[in-house]
PDB file of N, CA and C in Angstrom:
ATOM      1  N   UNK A   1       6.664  -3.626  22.481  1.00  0.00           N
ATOM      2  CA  UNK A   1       6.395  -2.692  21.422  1.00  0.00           C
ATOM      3  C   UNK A   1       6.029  -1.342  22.006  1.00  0.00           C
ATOM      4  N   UNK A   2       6.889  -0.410  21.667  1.00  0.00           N
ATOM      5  CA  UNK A   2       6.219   0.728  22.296  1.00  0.00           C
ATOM      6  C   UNK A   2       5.125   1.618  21.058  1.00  0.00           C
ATOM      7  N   UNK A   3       4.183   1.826  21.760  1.00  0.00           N
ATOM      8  CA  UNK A   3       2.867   2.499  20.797  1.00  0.00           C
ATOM      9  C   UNK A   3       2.184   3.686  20.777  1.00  0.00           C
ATOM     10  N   UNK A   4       2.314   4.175  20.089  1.00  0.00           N
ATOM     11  CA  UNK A   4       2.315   5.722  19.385  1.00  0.00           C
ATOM     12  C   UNK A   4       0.840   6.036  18.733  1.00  0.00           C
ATOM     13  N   UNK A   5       0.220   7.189  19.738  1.00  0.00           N
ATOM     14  CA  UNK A   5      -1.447   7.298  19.185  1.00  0.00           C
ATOM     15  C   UNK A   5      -1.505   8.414  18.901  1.00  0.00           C
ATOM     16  N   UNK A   6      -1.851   8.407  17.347  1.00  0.00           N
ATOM     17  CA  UNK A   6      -1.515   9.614  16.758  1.00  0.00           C
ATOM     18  C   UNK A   6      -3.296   9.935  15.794  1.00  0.00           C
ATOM     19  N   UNK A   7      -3.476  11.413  16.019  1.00  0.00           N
ATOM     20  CA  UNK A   7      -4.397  12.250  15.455  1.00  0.00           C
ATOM     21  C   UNK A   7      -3.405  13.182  14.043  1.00  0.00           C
ATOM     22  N   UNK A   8      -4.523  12.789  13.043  1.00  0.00           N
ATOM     23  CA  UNK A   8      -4.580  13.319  11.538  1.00  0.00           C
ATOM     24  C   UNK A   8      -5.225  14.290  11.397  1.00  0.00           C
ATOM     25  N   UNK A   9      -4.421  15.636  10.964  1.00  0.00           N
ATOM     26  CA  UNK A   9      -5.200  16.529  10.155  1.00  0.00           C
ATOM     27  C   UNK A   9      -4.982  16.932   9.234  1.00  0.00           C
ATOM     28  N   UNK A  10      -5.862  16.785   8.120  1.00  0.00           N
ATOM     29  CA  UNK A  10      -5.809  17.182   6.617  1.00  0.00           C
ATOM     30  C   UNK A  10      -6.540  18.234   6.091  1.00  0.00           C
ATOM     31  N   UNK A  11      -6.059  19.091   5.244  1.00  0.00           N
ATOM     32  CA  UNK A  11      -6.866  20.174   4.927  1.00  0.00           C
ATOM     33  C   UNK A  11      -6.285  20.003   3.397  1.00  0.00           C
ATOM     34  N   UNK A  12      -7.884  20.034   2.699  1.00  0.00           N
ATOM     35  CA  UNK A  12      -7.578  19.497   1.139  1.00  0.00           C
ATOM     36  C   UNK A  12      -8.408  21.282   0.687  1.00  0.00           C
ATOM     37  N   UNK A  13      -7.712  21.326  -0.920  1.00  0.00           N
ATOM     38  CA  UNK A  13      -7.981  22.609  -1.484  1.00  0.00           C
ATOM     39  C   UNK A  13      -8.666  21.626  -3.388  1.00  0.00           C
ATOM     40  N   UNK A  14      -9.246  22.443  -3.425  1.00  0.00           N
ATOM     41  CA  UNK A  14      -8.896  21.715  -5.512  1.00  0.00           C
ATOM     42  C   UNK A  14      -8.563  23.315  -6.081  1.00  0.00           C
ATOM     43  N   UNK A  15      -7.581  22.988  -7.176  1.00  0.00           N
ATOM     44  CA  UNK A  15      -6.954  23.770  -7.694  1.00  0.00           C
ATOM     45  C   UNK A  15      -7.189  23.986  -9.234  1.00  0.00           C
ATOM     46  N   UNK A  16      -7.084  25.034  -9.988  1.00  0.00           N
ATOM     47  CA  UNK A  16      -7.583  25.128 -11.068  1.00  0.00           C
ATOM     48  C   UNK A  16      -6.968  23.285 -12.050  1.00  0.00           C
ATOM     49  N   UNK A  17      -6.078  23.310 -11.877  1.00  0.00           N
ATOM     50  CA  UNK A  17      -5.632  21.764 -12.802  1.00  0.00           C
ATOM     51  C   UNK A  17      -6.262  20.234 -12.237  1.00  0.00           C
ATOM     52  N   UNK A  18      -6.597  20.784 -11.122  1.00  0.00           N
ATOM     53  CA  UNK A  18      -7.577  19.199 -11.131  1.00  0.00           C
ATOM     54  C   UNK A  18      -8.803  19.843 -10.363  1.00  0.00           C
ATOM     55  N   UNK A  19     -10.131  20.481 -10.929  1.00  0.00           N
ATOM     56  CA  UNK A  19     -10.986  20.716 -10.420  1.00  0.00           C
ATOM     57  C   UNK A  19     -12.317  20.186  -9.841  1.00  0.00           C
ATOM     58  N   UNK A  20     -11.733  18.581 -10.213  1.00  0.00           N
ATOM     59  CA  UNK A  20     -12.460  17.433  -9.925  1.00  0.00           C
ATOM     60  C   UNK A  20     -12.460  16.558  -8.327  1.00  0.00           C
ATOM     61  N   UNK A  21     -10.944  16.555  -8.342  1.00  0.00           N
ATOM     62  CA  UNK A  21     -10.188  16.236  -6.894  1.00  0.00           C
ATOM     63  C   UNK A  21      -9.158  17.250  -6.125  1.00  0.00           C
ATOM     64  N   UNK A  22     -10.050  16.837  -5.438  1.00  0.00           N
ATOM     65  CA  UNK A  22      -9.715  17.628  -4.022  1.00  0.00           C
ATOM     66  C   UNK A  22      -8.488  17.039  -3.021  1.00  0.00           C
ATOM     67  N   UNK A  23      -7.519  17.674  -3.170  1.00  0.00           N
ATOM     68  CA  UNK A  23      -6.238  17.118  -2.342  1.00  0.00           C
ATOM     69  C   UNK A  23      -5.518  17.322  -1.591  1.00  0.00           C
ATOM     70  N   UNK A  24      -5.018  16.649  -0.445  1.00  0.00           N
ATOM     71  CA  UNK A  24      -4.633  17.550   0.536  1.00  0.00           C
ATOM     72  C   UNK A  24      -3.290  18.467   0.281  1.00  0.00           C
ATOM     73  N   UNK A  25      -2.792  19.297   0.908  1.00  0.00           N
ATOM     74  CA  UNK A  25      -2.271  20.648   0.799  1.00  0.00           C
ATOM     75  C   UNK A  25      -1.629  20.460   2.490  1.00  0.00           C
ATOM     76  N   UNK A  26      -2.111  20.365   3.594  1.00  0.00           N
ATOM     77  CA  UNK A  26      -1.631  20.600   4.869  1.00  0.00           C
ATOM     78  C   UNK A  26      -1.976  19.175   5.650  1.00  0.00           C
ATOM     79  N   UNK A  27      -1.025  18.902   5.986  1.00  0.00           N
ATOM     80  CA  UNK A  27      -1.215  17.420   7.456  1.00  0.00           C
ATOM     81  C   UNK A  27      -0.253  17.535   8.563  1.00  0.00           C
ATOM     82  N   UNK A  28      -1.060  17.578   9.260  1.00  0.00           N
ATOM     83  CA  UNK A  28      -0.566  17.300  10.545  1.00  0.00           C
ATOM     84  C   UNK A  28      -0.671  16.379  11.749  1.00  0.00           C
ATOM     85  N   UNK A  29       0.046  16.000  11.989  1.00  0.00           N
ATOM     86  CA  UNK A  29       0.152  14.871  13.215  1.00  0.00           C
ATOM     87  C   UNK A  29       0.564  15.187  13.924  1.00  0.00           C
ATOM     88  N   UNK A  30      -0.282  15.215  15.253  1.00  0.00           N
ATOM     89  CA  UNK A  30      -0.420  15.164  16.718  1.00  0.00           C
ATOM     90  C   UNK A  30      -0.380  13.939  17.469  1.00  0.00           C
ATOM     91  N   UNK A  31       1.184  13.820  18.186  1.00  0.00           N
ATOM     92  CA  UNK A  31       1.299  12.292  18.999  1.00  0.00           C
ATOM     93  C   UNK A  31       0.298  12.831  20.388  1.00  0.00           C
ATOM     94  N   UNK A  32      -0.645  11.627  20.313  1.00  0.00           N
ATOM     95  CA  UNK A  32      -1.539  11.761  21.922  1.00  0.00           C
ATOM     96  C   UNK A  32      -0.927  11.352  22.558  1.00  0.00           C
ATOM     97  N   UNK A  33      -0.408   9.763  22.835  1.00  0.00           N
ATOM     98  CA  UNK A  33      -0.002   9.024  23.949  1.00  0.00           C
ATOM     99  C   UNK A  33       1.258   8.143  23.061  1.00  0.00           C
ATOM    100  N   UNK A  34       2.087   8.097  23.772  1.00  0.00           N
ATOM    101  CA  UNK A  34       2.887   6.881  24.127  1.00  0.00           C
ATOM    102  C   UNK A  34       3.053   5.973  24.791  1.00  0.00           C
ATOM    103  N   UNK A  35       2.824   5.010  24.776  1.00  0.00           N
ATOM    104  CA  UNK A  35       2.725   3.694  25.585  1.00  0.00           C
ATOM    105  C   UNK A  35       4.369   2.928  25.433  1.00  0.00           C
ATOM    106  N   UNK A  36       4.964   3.282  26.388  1.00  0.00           N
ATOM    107  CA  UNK A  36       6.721   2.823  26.422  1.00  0.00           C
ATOM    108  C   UNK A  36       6.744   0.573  26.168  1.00  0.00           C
ATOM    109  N   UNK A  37       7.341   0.179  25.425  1.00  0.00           N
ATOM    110  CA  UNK A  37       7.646  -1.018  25.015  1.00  0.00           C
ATOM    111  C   UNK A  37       8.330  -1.502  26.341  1.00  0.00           C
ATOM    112  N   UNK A  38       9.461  -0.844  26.920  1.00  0.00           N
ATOM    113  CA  UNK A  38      10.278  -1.832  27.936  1.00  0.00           C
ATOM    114  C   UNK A  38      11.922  -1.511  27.270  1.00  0.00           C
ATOM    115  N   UNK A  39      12.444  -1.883  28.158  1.00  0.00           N
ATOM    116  CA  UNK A  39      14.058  -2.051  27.974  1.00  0.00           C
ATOM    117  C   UNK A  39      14.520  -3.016  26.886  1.00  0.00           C
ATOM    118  N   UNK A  40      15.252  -2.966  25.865  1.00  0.00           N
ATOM    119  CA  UNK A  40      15.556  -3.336  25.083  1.00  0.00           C
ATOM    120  C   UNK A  40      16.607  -4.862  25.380  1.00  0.00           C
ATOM    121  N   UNK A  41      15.098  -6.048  25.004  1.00  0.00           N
ATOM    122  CA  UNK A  41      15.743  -7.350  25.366  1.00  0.00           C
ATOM    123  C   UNK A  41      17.042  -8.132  24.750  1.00  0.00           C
ATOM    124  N   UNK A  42      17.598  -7.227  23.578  1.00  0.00           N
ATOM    125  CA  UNK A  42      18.509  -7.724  22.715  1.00  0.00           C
ATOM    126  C   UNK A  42      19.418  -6.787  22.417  1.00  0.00           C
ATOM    127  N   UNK A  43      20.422  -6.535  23.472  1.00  0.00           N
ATOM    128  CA  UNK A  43      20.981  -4.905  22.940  1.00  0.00           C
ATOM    129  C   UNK A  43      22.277  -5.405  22.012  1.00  0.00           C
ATOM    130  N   UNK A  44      23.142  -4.362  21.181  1.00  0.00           N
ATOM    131  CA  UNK A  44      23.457  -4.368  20.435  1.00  0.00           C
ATOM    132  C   UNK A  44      25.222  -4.196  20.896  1.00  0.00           C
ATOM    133  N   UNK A  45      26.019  -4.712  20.457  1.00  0.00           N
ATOM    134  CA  UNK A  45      27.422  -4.274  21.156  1.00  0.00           C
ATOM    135  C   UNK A  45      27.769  -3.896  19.959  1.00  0.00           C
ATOM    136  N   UNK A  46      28.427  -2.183  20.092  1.00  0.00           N
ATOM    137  CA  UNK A  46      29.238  -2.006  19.054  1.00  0.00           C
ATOM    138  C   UNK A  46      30.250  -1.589  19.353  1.00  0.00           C
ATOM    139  N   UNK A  47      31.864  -1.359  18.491  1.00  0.00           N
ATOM    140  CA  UNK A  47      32.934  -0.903  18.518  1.00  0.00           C
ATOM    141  C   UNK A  47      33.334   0.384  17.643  1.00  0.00           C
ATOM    142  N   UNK A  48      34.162   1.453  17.835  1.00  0.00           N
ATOM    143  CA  UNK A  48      34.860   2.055  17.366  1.00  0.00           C
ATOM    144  C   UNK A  48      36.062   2.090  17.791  1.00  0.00           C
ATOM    145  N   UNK A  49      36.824   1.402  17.018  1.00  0.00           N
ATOM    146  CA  UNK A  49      38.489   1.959  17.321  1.00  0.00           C
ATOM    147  C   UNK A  49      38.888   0.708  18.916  1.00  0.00           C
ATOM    148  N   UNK A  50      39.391   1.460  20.116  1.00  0.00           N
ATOM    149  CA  UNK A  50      39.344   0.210  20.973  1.00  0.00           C
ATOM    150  C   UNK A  50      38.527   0.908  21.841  1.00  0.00           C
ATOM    151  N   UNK A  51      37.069   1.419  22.090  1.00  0.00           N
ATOM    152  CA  UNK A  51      36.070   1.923  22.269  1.00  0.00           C
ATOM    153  C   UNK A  51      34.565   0.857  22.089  1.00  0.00           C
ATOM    154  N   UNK A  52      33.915   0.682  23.305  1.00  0.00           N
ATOM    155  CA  UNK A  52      33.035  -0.609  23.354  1.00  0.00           C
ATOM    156  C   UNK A  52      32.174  -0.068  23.911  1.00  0.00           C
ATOM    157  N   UNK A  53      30.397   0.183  23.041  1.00  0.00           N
ATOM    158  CA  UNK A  53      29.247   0.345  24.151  1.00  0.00           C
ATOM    159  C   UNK A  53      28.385  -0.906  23.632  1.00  0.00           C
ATOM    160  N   UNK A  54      26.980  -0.596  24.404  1.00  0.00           N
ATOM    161  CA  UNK A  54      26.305  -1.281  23.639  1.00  0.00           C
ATOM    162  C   UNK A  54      25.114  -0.656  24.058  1.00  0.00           C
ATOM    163  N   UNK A  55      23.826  -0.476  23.249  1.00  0.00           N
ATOM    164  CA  UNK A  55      23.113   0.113  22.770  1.00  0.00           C
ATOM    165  C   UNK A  55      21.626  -0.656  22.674  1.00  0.00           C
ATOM    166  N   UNK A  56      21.029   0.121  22.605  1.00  0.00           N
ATOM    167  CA  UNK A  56      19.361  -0.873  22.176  1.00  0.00           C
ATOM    168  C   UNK A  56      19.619  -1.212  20.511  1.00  0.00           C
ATOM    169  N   UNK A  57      18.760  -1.914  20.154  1.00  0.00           N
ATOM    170  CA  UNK A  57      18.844  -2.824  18.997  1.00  0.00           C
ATOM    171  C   UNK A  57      17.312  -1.684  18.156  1.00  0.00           C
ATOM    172  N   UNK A  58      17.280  -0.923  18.559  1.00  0.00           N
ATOM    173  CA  UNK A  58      16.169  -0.316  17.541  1.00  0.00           C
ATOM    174  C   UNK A  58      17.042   1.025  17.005  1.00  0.00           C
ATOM    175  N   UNK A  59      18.316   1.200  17.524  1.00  0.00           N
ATOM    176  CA  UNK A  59      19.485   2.015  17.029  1.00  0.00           C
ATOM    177  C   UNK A  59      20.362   1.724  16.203  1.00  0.00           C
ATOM    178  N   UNK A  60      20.439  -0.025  15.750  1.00  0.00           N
ATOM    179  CA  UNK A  60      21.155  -0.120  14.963  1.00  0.00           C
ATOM    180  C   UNK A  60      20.621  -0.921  14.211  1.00  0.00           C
ATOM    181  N   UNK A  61      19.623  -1.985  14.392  1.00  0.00           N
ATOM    182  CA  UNK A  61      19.149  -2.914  13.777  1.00  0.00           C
ATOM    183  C   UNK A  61      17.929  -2.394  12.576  1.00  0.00           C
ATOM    184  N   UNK A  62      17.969  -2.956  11.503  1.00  0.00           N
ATOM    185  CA  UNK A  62      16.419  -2.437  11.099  1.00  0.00           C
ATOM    186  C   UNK A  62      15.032  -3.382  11.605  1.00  0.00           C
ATOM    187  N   UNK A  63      13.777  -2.718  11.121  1.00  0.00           N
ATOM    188  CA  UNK A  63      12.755  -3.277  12.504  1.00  0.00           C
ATOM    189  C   UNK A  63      12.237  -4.539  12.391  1.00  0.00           C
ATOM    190  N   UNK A  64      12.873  -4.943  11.091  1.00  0.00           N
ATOM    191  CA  UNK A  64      11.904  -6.902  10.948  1.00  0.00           C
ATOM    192  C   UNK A  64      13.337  -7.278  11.921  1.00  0.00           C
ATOM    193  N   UNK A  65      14.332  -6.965  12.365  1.00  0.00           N
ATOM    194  CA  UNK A  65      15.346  -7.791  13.176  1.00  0.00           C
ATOM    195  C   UNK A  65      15.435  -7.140  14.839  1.00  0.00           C
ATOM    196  N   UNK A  66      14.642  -6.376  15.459  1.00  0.00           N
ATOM    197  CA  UNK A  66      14.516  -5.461  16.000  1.00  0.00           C
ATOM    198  C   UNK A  66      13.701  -6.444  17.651  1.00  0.00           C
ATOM    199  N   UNK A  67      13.992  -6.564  18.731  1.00  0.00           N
ATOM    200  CA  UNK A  67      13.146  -6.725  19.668  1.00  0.00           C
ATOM    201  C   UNK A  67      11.758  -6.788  19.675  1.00  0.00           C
ATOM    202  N   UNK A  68      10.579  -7.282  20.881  1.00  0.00           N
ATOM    203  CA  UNK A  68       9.953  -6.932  20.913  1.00  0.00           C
ATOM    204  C   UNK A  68       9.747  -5.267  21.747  1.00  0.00           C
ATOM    205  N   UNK A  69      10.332  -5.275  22.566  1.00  0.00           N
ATOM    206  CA  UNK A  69      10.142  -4.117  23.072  1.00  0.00           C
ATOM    207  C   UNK A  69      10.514  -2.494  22.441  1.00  0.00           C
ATOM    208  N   UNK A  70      11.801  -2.893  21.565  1.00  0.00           N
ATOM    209  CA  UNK A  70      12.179  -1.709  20.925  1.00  0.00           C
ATOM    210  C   UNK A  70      11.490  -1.819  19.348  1.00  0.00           C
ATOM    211  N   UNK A  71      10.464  -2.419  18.585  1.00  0.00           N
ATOM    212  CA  UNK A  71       9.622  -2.378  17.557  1.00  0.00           C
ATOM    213  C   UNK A  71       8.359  -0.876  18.023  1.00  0.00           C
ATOM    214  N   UNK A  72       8.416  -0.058  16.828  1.00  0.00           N
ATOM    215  CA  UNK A  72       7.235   0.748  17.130  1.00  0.00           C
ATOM    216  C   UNK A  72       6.224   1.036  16.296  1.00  0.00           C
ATOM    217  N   UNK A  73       4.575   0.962  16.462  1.00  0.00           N
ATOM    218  CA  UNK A  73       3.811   1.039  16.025  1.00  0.00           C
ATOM    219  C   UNK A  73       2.807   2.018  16.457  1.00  0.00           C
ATOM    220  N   UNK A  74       2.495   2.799  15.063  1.00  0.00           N
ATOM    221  CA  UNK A  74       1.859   3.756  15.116  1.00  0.00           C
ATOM    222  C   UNK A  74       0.240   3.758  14.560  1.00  0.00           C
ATOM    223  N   UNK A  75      -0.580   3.921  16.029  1.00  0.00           N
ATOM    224  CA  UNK A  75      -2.026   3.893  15.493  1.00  0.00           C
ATOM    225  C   UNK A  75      -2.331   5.046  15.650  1.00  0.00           C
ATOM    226  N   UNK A  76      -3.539   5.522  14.586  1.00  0.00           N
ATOM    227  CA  UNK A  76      -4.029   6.682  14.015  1.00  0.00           C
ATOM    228  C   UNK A  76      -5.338   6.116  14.827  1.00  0.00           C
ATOM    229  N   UNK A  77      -5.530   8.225  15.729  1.00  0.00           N
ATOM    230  CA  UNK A  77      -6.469   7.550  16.732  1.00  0.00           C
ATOM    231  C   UNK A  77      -7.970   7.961  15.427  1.00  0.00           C
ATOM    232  N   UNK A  78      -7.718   9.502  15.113  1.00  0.00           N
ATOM    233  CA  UNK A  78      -8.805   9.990  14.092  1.00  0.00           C
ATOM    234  C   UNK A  78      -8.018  10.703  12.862  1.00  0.00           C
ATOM    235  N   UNK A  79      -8.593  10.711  11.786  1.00  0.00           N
ATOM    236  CA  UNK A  79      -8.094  11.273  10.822  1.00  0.00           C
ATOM    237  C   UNK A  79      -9.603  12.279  10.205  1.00  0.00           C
ATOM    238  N   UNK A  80      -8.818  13.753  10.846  1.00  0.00           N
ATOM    239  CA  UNK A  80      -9.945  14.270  10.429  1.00  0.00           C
ATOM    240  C   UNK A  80      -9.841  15.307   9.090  1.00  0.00           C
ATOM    241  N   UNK A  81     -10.241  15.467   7.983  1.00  0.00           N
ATOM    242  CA  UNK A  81     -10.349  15.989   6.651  1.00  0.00           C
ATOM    243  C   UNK A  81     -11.309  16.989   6.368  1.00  0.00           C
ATOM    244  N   UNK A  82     -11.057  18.455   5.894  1.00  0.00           N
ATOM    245  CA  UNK A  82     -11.530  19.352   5.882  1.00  0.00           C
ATOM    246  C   UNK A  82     -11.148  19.917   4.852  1.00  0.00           C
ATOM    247  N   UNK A  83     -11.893  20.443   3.913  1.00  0.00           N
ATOM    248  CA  UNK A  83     -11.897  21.497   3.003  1.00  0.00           C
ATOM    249  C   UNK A  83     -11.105  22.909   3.215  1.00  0.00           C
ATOM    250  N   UNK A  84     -10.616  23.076   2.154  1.00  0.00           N
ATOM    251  CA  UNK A  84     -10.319  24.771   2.390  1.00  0.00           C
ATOM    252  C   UNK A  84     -11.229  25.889   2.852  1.00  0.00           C
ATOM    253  N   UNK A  85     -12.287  25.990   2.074  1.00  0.00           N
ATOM    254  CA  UNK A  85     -13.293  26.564   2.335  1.00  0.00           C
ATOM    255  C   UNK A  85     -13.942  26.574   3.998  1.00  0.00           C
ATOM    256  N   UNK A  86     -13.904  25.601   4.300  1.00  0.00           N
ATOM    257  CA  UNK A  86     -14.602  25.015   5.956  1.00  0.00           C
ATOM    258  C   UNK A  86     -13.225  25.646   6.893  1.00  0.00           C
ATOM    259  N   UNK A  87     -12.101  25.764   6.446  1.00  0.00           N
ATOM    260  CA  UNK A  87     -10.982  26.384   7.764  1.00  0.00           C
ATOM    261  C   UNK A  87     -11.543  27.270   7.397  1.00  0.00           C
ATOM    262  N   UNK A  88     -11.485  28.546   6.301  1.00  0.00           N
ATOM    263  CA  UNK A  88     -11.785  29.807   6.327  1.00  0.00           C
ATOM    264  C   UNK A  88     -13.028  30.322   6.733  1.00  0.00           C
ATOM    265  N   UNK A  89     -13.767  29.507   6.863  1.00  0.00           N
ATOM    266  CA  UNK A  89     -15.096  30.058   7.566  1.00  0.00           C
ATOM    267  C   UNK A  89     -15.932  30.544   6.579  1.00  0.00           C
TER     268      UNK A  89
END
């Protein structure tokens, strides 16, 4: 499995139509680290025409049929949430 550590940033505003909740407006994700899965244990042979490669299986397969090594999961290292008011100072 290769694994993906990712930082959240949200910046929420409230707006005259919901002055109750506060919602985000801006997110951003920042990949920290990647941690590589490995070579793809189940690769994929495909054809076009009389044309033959073959490929990792996270290129053609979808991911419940997918290797272990080419499956990817993404953990959220912090998710940090801030007001409009608090960016502007």
């Amino acid at each position: 499995m290769t694994i993906y550590l990712v930082d959240i940033e949200q910046v929420t505003h409230t707006c005259p139509a919901w002055p109750d909740e506060p919602h985000p407006y801006d997110t951003r994700r920042s990949v920290i680290d990647v941690i590589p899965g490995g070579p793809c244990r189940t690769p994929v042979t495909i054809r076009c025409g009389n044309v033959t490669t073959t490929i990792a299986c996270r290129r053609h397969e979808p991911a419940k049929r997918q290797c272990g090594a080419c499956r990817a999961i993404v953990t959220e290292r912090t998710i940090t949430t801030r007001h409009l008011t608090e960016v502007r100072g």
